[in-house]
C-alpha atoms as a PDB file:
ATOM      1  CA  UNK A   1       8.850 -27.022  21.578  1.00  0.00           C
ATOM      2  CA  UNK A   2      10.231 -29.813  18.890  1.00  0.00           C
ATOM      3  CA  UNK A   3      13.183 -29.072  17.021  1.00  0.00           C
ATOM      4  CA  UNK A   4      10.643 -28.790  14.042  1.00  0.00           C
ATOM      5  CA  UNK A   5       8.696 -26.316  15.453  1.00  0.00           C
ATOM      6  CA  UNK A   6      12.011 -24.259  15.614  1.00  0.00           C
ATOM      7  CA  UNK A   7      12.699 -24.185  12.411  1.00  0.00           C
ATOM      8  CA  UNK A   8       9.456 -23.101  11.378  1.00  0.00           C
ATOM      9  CA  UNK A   9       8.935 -20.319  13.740  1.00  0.00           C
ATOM     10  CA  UNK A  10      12.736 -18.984  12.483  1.00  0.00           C
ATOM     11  CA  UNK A  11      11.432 -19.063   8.761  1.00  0.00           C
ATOM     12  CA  UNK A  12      11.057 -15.643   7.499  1.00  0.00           C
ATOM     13  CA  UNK A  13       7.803 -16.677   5.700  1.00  0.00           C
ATOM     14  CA  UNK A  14       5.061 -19.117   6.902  1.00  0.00           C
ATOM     15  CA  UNK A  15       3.810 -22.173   5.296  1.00  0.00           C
ATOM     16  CA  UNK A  16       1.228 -19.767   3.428  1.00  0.00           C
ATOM     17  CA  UNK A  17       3.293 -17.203   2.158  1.00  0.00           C
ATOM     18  CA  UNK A  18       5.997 -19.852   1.107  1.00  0.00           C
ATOM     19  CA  UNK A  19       2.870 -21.023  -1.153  1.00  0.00           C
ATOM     20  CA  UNK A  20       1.749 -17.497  -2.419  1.00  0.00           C
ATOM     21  CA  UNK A  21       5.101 -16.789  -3.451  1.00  0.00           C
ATOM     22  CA  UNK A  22       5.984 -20.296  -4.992  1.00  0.00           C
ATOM     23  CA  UNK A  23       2.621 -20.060  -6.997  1.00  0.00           C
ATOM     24  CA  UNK A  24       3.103 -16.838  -8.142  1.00  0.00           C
ATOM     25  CA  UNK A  25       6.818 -17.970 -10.027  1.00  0.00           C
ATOM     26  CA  UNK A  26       5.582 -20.793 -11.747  1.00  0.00           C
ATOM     27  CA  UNK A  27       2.702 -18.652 -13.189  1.00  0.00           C
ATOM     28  CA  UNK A  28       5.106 -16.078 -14.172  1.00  0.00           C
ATOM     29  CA  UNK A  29       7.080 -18.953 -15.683  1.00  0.00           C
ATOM     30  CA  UNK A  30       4.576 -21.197 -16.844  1.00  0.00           C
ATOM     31  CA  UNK A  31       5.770 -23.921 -15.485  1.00  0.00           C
ATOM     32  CA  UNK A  32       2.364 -25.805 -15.300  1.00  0.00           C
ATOM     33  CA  UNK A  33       3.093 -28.912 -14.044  1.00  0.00           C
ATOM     34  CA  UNK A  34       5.144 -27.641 -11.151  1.00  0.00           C
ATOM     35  CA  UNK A  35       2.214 -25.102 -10.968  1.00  0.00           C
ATOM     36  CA  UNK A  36      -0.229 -28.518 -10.142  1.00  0.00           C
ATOM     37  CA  UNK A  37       2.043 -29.545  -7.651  1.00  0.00           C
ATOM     38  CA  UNK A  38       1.789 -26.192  -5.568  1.00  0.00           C
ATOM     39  CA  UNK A  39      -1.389 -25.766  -5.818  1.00  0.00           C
ATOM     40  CA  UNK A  40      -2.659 -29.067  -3.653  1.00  0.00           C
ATOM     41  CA  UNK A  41       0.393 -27.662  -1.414  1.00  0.00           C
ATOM     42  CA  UNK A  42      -1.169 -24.367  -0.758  1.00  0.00           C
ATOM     43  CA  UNK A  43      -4.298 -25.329   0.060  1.00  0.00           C
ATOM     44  CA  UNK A  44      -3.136 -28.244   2.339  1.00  0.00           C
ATOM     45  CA  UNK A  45      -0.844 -25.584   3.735  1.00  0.00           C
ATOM     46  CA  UNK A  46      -4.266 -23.235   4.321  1.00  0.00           C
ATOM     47  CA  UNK A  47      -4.367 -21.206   1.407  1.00  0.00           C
ATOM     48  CA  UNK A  48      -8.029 -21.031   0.531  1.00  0.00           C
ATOM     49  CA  UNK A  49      -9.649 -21.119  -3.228  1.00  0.00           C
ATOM     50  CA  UNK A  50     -10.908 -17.264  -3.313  1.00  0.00           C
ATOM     51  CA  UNK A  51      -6.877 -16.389  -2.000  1.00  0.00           C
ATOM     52  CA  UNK A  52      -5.334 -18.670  -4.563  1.00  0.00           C
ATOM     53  CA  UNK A  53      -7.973 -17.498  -6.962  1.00  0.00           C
ATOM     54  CA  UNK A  54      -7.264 -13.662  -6.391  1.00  0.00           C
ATOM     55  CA  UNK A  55      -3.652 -14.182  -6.850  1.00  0.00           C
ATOM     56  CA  UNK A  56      -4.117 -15.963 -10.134  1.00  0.00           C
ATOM     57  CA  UNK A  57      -7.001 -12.964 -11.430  1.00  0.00           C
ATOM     58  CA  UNK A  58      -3.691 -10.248 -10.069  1.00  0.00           C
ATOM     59  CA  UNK A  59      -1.077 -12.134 -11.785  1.00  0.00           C
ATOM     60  CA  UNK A  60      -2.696 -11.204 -15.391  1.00  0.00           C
ATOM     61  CA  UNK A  61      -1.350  -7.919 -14.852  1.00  0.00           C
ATOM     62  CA  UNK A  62       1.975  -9.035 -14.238  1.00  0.00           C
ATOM     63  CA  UNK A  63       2.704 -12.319 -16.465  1.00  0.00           C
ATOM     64  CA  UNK A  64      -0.327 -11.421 -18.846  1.00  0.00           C
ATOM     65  CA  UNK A  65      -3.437 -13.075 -19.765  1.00  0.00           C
ATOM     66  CA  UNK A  66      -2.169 -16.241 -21.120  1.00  0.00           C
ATOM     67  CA  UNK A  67      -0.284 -17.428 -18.428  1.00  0.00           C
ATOM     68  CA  UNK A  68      -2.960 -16.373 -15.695  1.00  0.00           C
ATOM     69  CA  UNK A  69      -5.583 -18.058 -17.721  1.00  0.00           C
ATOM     70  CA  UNK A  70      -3.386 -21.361 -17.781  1.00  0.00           C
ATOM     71  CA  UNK A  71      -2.945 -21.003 -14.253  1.00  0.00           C
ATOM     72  CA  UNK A  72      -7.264 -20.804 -13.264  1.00  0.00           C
ATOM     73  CA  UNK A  73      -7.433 -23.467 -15.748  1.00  0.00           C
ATOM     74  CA  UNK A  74      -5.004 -25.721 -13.846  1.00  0.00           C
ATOM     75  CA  UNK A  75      -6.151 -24.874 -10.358  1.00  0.00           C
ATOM     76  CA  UNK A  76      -9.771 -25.512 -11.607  1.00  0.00           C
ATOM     77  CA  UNK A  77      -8.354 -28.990 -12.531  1.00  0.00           C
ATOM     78  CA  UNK A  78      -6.835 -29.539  -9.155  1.00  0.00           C
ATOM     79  CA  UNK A  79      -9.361 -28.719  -7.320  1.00  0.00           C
ATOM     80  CA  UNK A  80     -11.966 -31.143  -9.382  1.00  0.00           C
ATOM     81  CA  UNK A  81      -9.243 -34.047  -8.424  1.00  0.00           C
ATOM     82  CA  UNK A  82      -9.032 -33.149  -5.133  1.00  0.00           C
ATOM     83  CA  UNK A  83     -13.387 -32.868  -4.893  1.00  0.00           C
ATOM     84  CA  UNK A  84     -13.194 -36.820  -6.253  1.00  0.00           C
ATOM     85  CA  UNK A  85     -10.498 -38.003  -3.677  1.00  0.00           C
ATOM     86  CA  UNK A  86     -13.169 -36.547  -1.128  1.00  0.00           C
ATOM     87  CA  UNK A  87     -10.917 -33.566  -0.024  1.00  0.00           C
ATOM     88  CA  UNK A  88     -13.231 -31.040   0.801  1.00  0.00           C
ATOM     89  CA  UNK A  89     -11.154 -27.644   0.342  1.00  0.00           C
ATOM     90  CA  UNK A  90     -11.907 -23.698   2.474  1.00  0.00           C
ATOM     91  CA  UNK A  91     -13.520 -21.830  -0.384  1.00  0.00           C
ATOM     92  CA  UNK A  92     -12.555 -18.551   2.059  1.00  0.00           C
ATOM     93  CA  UNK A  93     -13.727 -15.253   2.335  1.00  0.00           C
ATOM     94  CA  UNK A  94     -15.521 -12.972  -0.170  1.00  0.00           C
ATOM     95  CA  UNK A  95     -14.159  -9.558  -1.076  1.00  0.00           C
ATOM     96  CA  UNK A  96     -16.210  -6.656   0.929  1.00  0.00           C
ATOM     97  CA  UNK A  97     -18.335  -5.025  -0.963  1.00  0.00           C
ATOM     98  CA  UNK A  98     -16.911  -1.410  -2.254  1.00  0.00           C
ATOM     99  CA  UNK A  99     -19.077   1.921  -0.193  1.00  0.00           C
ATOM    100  CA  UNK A 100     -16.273   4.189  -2.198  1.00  0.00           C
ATOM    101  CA  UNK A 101     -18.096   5.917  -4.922  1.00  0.00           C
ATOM    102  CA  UNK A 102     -14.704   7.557  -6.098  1.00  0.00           C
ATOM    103  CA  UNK A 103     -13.881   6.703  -9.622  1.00  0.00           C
ATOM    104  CA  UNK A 104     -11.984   3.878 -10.475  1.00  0.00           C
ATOM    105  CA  UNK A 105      -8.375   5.717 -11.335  1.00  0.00           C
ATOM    106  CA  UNK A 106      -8.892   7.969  -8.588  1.00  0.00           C
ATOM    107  CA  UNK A 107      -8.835   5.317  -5.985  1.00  0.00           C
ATOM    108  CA  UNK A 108      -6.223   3.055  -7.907  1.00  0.00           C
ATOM    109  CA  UNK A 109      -4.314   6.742  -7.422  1.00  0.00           C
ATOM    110  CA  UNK A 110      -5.131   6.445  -3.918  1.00  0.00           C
ATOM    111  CA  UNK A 111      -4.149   3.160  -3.520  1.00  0.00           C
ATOM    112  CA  UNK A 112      -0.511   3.865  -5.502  1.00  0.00           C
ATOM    113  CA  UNK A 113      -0.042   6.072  -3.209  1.00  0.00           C
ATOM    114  CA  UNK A 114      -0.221   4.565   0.062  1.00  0.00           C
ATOM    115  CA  UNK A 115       1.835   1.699  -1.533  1.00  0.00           C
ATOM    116  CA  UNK A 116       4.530   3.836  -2.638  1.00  0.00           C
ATOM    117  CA  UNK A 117       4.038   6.841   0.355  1.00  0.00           C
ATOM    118  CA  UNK A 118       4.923   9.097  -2.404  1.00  0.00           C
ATOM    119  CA  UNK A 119       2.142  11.269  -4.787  1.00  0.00           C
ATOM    120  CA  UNK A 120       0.886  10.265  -7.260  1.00  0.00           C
ATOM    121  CA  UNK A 121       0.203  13.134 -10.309  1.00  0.00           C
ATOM    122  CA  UNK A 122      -2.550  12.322 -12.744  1.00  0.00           C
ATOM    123  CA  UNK A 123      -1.437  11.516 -14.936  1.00  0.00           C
ATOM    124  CA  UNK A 124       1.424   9.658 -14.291  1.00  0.00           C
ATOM    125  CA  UNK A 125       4.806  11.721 -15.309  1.00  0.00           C
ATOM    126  CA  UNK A 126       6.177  10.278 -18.292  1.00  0.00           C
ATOM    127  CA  UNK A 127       4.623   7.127 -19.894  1.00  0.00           C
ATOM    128  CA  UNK A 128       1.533   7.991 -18.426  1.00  0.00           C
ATOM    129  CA  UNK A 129       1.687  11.331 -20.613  1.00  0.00           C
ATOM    130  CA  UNK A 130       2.947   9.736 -23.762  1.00  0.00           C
ATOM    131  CA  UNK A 131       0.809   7.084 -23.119  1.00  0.00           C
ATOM    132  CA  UNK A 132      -2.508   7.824 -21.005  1.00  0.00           C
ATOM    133  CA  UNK A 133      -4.303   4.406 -21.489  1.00  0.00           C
ATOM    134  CA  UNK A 134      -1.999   2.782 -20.421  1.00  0.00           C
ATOM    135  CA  UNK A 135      -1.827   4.808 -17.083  1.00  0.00           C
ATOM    136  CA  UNK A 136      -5.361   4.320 -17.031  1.00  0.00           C
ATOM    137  CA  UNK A 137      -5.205   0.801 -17.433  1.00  0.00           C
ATOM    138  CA  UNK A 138      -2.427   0.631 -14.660  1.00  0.00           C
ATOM    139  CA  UNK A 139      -4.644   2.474 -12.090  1.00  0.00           C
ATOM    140  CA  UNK A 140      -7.926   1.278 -12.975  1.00  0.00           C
ATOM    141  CA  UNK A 141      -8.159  -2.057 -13.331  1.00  0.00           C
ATOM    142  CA  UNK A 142      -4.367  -2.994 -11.131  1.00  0.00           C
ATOM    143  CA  UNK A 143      -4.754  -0.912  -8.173  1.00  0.00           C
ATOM    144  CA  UNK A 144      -8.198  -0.248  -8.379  1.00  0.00           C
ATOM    145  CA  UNK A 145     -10.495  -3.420  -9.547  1.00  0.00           C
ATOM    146  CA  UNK A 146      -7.453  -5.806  -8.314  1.00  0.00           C
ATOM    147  CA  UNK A 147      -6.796  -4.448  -5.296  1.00  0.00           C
ATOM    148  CA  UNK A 148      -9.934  -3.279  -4.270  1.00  0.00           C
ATOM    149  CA  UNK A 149     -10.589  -6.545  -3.557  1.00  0.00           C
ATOM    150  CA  UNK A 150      -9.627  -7.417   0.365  1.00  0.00           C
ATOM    151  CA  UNK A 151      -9.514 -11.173   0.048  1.00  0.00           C
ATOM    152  CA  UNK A 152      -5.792 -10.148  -0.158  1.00  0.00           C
ATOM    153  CA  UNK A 153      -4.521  -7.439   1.998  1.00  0.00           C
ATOM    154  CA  UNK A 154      -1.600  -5.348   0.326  1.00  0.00           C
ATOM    155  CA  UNK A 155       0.818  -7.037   1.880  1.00  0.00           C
ATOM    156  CA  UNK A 156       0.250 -10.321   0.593  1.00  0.00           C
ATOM    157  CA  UNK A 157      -0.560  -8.849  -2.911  1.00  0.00           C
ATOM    158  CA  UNK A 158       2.871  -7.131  -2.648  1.00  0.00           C
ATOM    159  CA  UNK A 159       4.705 -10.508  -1.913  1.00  0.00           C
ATOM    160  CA  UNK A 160       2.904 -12.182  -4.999  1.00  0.00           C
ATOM    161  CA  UNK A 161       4.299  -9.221  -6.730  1.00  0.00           C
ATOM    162  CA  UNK A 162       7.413  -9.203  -6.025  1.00  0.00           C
ATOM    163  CA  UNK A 163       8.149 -13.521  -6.544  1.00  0.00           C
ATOM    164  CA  UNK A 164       6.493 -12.904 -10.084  1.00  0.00           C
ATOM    165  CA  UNK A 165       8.625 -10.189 -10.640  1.00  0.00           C
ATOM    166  CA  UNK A 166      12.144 -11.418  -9.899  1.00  0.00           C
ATOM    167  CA  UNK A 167      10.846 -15.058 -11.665  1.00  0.00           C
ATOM    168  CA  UNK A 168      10.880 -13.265 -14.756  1.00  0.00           C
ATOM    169  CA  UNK A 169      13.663 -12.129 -17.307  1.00  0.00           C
ATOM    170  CA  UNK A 170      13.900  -8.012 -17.613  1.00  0.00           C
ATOM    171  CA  UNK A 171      11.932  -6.429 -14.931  1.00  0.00           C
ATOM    172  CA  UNK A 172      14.532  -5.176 -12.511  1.00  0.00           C
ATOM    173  CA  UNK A 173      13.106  -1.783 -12.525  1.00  0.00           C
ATOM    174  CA  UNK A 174       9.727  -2.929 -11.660  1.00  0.00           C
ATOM    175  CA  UNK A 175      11.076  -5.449  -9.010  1.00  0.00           C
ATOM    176  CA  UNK A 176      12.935  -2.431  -7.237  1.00  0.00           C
ATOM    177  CA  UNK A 177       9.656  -0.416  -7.232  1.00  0.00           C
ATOM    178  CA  UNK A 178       7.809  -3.116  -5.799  1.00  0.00           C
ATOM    179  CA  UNK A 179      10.299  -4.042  -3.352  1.00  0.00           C
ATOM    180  CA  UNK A 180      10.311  -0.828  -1.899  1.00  0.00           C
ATOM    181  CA  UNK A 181       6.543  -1.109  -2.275  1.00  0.00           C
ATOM    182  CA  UNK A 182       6.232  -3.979  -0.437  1.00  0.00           C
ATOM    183  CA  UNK A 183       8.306  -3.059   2.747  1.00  0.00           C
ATOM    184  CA  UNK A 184       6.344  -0.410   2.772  1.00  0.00           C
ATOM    185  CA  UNK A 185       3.365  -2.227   3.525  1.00  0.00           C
ATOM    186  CA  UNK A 186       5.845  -4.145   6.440  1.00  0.00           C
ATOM    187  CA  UNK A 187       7.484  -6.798   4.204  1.00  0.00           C
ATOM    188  CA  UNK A 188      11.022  -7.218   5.749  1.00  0.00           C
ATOM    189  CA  UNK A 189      14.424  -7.554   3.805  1.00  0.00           C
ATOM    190  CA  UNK A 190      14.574 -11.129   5.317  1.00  0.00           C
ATOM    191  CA  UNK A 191      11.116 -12.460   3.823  1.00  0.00           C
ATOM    192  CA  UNK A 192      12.261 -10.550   0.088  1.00  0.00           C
ATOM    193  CA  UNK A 193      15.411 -12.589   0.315  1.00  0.00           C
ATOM    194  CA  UNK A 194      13.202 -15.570   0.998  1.00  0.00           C
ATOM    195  CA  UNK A 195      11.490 -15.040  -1.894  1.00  0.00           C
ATOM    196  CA  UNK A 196      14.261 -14.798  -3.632  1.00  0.00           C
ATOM    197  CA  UNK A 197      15.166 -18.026  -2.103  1.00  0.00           C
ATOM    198  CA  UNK A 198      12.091 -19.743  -3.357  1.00  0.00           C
ATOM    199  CA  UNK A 199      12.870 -18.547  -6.946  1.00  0.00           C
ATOM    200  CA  UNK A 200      16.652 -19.861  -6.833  1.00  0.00           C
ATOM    201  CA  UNK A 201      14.163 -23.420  -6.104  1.00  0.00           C
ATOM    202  CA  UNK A 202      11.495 -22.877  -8.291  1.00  0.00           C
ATOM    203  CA  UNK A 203      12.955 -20.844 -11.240  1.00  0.00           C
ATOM    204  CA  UNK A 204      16.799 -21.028 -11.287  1.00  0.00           C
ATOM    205  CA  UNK A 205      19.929 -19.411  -9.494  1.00  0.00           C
ATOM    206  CA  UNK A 206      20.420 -17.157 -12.522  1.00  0.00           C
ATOM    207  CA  UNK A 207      17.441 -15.545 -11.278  1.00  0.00           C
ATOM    208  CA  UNK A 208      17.589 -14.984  -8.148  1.00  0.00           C
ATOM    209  CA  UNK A 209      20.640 -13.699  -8.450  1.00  0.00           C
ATOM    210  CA  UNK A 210      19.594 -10.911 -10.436  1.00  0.00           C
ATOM    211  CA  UNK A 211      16.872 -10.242  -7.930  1.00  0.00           C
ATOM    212  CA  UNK A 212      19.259 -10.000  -5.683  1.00  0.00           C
ATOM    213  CA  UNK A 213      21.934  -7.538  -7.019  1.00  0.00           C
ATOM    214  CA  UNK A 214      18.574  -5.411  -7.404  1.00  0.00           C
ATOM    215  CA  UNK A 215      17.952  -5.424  -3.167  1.00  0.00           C
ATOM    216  CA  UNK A 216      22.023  -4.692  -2.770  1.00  0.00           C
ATOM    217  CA  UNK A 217      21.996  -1.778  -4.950  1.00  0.00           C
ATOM    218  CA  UNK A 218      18.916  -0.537  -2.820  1.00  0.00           C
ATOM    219  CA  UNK A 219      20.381  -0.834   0.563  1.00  0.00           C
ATOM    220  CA  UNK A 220      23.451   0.909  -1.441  1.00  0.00           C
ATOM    221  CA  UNK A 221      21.485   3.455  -2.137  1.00  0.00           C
ATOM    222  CA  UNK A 222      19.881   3.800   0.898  1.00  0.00           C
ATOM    223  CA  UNK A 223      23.695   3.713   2.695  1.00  0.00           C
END
């Protein structure tokens, strides 16, 4: 095996998830142009358009509709310049069609749960009962519409998750959920602090050095 090959089998993330994670923090930044650049990378690293286009369509919940919006528009504009230069890209898998008739908070309830392993009350203790919509709009259309979709599994939506997260200013709490989220779905500690690596890159060292204090104090807590 080359020394190359070394190195990439020892990377905590491959080629794709490097992408998915990259992606994500530059739409939760808006840093467009960077944004362009990643794109042709992730799909020359094997990304395909439905994957890249799910994790654009999730990120609206995260960075909001503006910035997922500029990100479709973008990728739609990489992918016309890539039709012209004769690249001919994977459009990928579609999403199974849903055979659960449940409604759509119940199984975004569901699906909390077995990201979190924990219950999930309806409503949701707290803001949910101040605030029902919003609970509503949390399970219906995130972890129901959003995640019903299997073009990503959970684990991969996790990881998108958590790089948008820790690229932006003032969501610790939210990061530390979806951390704990995430390994829960069998992200390691080594591929979060790869992420985290990716947003020192991509975002700034201020950053990812708030991301992560936020994955000490959880192994403090944990010890």
């Amino acid at each position: 095996m080359s020394a190359r090959n070394n190195i990439e089998k020892e990377q905590p993330l491959d080629a794709r998830q490097q992408s998915l994670a990259v992606i994500s923090a530059l739409v939760a930044t808006g840093n467009i142009e960077s944004l362009k650049i990643q794109f042709n990378t992730g799909l020359d690293a094997g990304l395909t358009i439905n994957e890249i286009k799910e994790e654009l369509v999730q990120l609206y919940a995260y960075c909001g509709f503006p910035k997922s919006l500029n990100g479709i528009s973008s990728f739609m504009q990489i992918l016309e310049e890539r039709k012209k230069n004769g690249i001919t890209d994977v459009a990928g898998r579609e999403s199974t069609p849903l055979k659960d008739s449940t409604d759509t908070y119940e199984r975004g309830r569901k699906t909390l749960e077995i990201l979190t392993q924990t219950p999930q009350p309806r409503p949701a203790p707290g803001f949910g009962e101040f605030a029902p919509c919003i609970d509503a709009f949390l399970k219906e259309h995130l972890f129901a519409n959003i995640f019903d979709s299997d073009v990503l599994n959970y684990q991969q939506r996790e990881l998108v998750t958590i790089a948008a997260l820790a690229a932006m200013q003032g969501t610790e709490g939210q990061l530390q959920a979806h951390i704990g989220m995430g390994m829960n779905t069998g992200i390691t500690a080594e591929q979060v602090k790869a992420v985290f690596d990716i947003i020192e890159k991509s975002v700034s060292k201020e950053q990812a050095s708030k991301a992560r204090a936020v994955l000490s104090n959880m192994k403090k807590q944990v010890n």
